[in-house]
Every structure is written in structure tokens, then in C-alpha cells.
Protein backbone atom coordinates (compact mmCIF):
# COMPACT_ATOMS: atom_id res chain seq x y z
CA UNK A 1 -80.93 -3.19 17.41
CA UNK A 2 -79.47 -5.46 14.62
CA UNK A 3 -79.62 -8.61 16.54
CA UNK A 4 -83.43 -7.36 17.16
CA UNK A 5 -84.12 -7.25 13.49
CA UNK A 6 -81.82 -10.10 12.55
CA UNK A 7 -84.35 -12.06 14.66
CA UNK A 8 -87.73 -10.37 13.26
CA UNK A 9 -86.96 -11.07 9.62
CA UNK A 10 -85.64 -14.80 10.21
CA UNK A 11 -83.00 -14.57 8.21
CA UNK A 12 -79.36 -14.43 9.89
CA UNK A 13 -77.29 -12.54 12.43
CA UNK A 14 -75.54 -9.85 11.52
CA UNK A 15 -71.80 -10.49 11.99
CA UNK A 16 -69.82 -8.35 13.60
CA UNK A 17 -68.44 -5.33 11.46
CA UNK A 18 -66.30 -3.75 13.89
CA UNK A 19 -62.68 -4.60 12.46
CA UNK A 20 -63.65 -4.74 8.64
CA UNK A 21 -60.22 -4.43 6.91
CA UNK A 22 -60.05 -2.47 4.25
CA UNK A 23 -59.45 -3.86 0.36
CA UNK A 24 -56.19 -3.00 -0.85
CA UNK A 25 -55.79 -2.09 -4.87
CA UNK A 26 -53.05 -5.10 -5.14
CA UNK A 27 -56.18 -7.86 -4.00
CA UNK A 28 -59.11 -6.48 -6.65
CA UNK A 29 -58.29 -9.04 -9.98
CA UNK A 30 -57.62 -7.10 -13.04
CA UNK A 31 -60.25 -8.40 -15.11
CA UNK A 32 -64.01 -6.94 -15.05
CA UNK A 33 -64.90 -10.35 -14.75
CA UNK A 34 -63.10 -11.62 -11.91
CA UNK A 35 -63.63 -8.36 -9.70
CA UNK A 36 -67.29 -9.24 -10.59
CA UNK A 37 -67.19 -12.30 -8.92
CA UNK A 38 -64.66 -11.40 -6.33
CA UNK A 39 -66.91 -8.62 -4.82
CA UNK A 40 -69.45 -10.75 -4.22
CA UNK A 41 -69.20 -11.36 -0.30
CA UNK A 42 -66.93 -8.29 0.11
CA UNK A 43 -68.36 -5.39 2.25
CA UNK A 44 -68.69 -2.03 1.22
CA UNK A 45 -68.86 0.75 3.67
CA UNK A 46 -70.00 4.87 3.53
CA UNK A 47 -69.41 7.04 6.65
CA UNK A 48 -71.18 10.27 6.80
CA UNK A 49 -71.75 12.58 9.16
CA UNK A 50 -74.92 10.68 10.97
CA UNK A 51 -73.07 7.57 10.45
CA UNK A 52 -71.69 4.71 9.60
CA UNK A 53 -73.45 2.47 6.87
CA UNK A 54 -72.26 -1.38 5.92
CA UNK A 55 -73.40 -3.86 3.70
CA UNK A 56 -72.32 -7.15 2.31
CA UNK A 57 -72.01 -6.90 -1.35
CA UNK A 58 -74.49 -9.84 -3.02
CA UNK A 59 -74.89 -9.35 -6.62
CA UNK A 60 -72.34 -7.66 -9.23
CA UNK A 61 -72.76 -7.13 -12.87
CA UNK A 62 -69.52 -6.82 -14.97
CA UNK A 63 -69.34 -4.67 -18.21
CA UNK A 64 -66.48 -5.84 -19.73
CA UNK A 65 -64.17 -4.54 -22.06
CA UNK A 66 -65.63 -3.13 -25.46
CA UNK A 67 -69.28 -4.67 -24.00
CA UNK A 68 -71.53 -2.89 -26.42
CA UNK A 69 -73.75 -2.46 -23.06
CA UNK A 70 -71.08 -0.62 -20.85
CA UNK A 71 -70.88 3.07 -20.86
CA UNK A 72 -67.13 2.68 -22.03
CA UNK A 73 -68.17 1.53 -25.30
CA UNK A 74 -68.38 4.79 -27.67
CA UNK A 75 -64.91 5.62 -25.84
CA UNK A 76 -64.09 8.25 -22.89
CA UNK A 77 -66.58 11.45 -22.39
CA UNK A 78 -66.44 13.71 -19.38
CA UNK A 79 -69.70 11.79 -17.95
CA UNK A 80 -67.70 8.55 -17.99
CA UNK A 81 -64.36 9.43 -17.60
CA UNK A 82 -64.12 8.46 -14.02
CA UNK A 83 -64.54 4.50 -15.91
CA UNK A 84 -60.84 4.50 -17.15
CA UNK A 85 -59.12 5.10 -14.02
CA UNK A 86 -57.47 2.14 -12.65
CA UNK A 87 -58.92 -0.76 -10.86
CA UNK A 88 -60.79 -0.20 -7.49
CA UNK A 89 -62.64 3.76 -7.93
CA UNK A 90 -66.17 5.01 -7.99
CA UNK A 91 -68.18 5.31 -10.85
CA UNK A 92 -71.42 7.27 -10.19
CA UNK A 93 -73.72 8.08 -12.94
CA UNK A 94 -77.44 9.17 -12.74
CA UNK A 95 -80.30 7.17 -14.90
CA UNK A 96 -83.83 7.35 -15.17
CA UNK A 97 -83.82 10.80 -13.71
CA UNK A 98 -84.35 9.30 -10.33
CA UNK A 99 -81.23 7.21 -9.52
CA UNK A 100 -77.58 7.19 -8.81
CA UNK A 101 -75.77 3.48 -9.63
CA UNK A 102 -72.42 2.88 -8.39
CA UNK A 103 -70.03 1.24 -10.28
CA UNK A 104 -66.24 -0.42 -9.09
CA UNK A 105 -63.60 0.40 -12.09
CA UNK A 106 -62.26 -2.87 -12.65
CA UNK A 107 -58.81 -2.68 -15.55
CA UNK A 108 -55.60 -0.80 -16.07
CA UNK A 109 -55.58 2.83 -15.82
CA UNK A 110 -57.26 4.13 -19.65
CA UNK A 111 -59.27 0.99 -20.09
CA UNK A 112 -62.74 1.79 -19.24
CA UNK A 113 -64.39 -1.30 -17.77
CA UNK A 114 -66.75 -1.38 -14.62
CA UNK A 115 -68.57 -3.81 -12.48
CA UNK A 116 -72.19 -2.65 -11.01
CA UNK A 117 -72.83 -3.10 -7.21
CA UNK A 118 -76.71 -4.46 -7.86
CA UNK A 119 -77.19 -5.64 -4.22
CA UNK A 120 -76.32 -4.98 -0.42
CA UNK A 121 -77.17 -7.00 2.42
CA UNK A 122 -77.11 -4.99 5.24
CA UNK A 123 -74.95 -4.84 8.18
CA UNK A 124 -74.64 -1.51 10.33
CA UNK A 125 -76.50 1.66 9.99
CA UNK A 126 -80.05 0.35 8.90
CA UNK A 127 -82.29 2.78 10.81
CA UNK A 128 -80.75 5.63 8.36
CA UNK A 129 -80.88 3.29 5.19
CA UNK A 130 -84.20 2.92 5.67
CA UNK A 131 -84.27 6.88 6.64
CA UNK A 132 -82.68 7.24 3.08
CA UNK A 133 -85.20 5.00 1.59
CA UNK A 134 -88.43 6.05 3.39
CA UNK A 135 -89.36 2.13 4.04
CA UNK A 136 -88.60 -0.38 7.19
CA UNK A 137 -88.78 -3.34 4.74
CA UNK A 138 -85.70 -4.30 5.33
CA UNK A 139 -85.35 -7.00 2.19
CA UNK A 140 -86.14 -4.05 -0.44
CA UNK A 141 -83.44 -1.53 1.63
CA UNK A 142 -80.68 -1.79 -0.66
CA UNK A 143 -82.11 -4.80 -3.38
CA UNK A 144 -81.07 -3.65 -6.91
CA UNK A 145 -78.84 -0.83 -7.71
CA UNK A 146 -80.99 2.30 -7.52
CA UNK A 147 -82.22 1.12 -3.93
CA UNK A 148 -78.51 0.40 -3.05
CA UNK A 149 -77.30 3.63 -3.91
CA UNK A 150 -79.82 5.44 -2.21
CA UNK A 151 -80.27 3.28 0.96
CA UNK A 152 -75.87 3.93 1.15
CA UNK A 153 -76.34 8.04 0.60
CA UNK A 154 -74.36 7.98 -2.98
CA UNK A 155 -74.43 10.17 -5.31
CA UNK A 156 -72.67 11.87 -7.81
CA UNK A 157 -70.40 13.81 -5.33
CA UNK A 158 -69.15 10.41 -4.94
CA UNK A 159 -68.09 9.60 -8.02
CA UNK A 160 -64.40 9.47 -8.65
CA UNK A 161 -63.36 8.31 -5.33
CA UNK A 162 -60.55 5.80 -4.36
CA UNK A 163 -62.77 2.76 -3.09
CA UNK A 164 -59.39 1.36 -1.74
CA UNK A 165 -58.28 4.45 0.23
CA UNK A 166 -61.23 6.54 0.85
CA UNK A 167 -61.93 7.22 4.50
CA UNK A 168 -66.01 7.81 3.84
CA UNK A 169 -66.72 5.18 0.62
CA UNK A 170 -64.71 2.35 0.44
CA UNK A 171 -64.56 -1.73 0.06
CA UNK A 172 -63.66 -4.07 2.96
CA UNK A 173 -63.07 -7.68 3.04
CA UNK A 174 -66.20 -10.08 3.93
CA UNK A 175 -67.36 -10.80 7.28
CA UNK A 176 -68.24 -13.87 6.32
CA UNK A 177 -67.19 -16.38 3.63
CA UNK A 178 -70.15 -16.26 0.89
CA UNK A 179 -72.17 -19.22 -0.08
CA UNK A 180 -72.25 -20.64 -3.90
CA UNK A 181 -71.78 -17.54 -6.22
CA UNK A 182 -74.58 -18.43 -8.95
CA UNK A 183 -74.12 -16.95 -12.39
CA UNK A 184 -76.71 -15.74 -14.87
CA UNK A 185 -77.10 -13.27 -17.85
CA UNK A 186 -77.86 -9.82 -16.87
CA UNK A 187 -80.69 -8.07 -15.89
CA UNK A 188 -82.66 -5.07 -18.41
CA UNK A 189 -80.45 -5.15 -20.91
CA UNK A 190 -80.99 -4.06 -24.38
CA UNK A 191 -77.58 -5.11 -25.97
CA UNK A 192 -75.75 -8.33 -24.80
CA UNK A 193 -78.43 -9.85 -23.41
CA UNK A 194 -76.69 -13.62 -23.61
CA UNK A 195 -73.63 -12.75 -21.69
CA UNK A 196 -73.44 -14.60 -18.97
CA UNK A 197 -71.74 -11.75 -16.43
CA UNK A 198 -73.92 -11.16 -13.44
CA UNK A 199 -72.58 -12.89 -10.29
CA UNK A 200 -74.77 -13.59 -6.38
CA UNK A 201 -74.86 -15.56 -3.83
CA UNK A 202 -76.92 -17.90 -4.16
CA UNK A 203 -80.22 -18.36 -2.16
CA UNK A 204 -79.73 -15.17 -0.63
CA UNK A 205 -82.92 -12.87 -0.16
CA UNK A 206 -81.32 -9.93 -0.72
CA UNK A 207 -80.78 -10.75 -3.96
CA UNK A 208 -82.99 -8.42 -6.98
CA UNK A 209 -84.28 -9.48 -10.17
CA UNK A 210 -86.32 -12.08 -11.28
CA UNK A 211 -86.79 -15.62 -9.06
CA UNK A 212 -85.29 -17.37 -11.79
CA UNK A 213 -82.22 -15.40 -11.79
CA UNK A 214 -81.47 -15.67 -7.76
CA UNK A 215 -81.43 -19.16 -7.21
């Protein structure tokens, strides 16, 4: 099935995902920016009971400390608090009233500091991402953060969770090295707008946000 639709869609073959090794805490950088960049080309993975789901991680945002634009900057509230745990846990929060985003804490334990997963390329379980979804386009599956959460099944019952030890949600190591990792100023934001923190691999179609921001 996934060489199938690596073929119909012209872009690559899938790799394969069987012996993705698991991040440990001691590899993630301890620095929002950093982990931004780090992730990009890691894998992150969500069993469930139909399932397992993969996905190459292509595009991060970081919201660094005391970012005016990060939830962590009015200090710790019982939506947030998840955001000061240490380095390498879920942070799910719902926006919009129609979508979960899933952040990666990214500092020392009390310092709240996140990066945002804003795009998944993906590997195994496609036929029940794009059951989650309600779409076969398989470029839109998980291509910006709302899409990736819900493509992945994550919500808030997910938020909190060890991404290094986790046996459902967690991050692996890539599957394949990435390509250039471009760099641009974020994407929607209100506050911060200059900061040059969002981090993809460049050229890749999975990818979101404007053309001028993906090359």
C-alpha cells in the first residue's frame, strides 16, 4: 500500500519504519531553539488501538523563553502547566474551537518553553490518517498543525505525556537524514512576528504555509 501511493503522488518512497529507535531525553538540546531545528527530520509515532501511525517531522516552530507569543509568557496556569515540565513531553492545547496542536517541551523542568510540530510527512498508517481527516489527499493529511494533530488522533488526553518514554505517543530518530533545514519567521502571528524561529526542510511538499516560506 505505501509503495502504491509513494508511486501515485511522485514524490518518494517511504522508508522503512520498522526499527525506528526511540529518542532518548539526554539527545533533545536544551534550548527551544535547537530542539526546533533538531526535530526537523525526526519521526514521531502514535499507536492506538487500530494502529500504528508515523510521520517524519518537517516543520517546527519554537516559542522561546519569555516569547511574548508562547503560551508561557503570562507565567504557569493549569491550561499550560504541562509547558514547564522538562524537555521532551506533550503539550496539547485546543484553539479555534476546532483543533488540538501539539507541542514538544523543550527547557529545564519550571521553564515553560515549547516547540510546535507544524508538519508530518507521512510514513505508516495513512489509510486511518486520512480516516481521521475525512480526505485521500495525501499532501494536506497532516500539513500544518491542526491537520497534524488530527490526521495523528491527538488530543487533549494526550497532553502531558513523556514523548521519550511513552509506549503510544512518542519521538523516534529519522529514517532518513533531512535535506537543507530552511529558516523563516513564523507563521499567523500577532506578536513577534520578526523572529526568525520556524525551521523545514526545504523543498519538501509537505511543508504548510505560504510558498514563500517553504522554499
Amino acid at each position: 500500500m505505501a509503495l502504491a501511493m509513494g508511486r501515485a503522488d511522485g514524490l518518494r518512497m517511504r522508508p522503512d519504519t520498522r526499527h525506528i529507535r526511540r529518542l532518548s531525553r539526554g539527545e533533545l538540546p536544551v534550548d527551544t531553539a535547537g530542539m526546533a531545528r533538531y526535530l526537523v527530520g525526526k519521526t514521531l509515532v502514535h499507536v492506538i488501538a487500530e494502529g500504528k501511525m508515523s510521520g517524519r517531522i518537517v516543520e517546527t516552530e519554537a516559542y522561546v523563553v519569555g516569547d511574548a507569543s508562547g503560551h508561557a509568557f503570562r507565567g504557569p496556569t493549569p491550561r499550560n502547566r504541562s509547558l514547564y515540565l522538562e524537555r521532551g513531553y506533550a503539550y496539547v492545547y485546543f484553539v479555534y474551537g476546532s483543533s488540538y496542536l501539539l507541542n514538544v517541551t523543550s527547557e529545564l523542568p519550571g521553564v515553560g518553553a515549547g516547540v510546535l510540530l507544524r508538519a508530518l510527512e507521512p510514513l505508516e498508517g495513512i489509510g486511518l490518517m486520512q480516516a481521521h481527516r475525512g480526505t485521500t489527499r495525501l499532501l494536506d493529511l497532516a500539513r500544518g498543525p491542526g491537520r497534524l494533530a488530527a490526521a495523528m488522533r491527538i488530543d487533549k488526553g494526550d497532553d502531558g505525556l513523556d514523548l521519550c518514554s511513552n509506549r503510544s505517543l512518542w519521538l523516534g530518530h529519522a529514517v532518513r537524514q533531512p535535506g537543507p533545514i530552511g529558516e523563516s519567521v513564523r507563521v499567523g502571528l500577532t506578536r513577534e512576528v520578526k523572529r526568525r524561529l520556524r525551521f523545514y526542510e526545504s523543498g519538501n511538499p509537505y511543508v504548510s504555509g505560504p510558498k514563500r516560506l517553504r522554499a
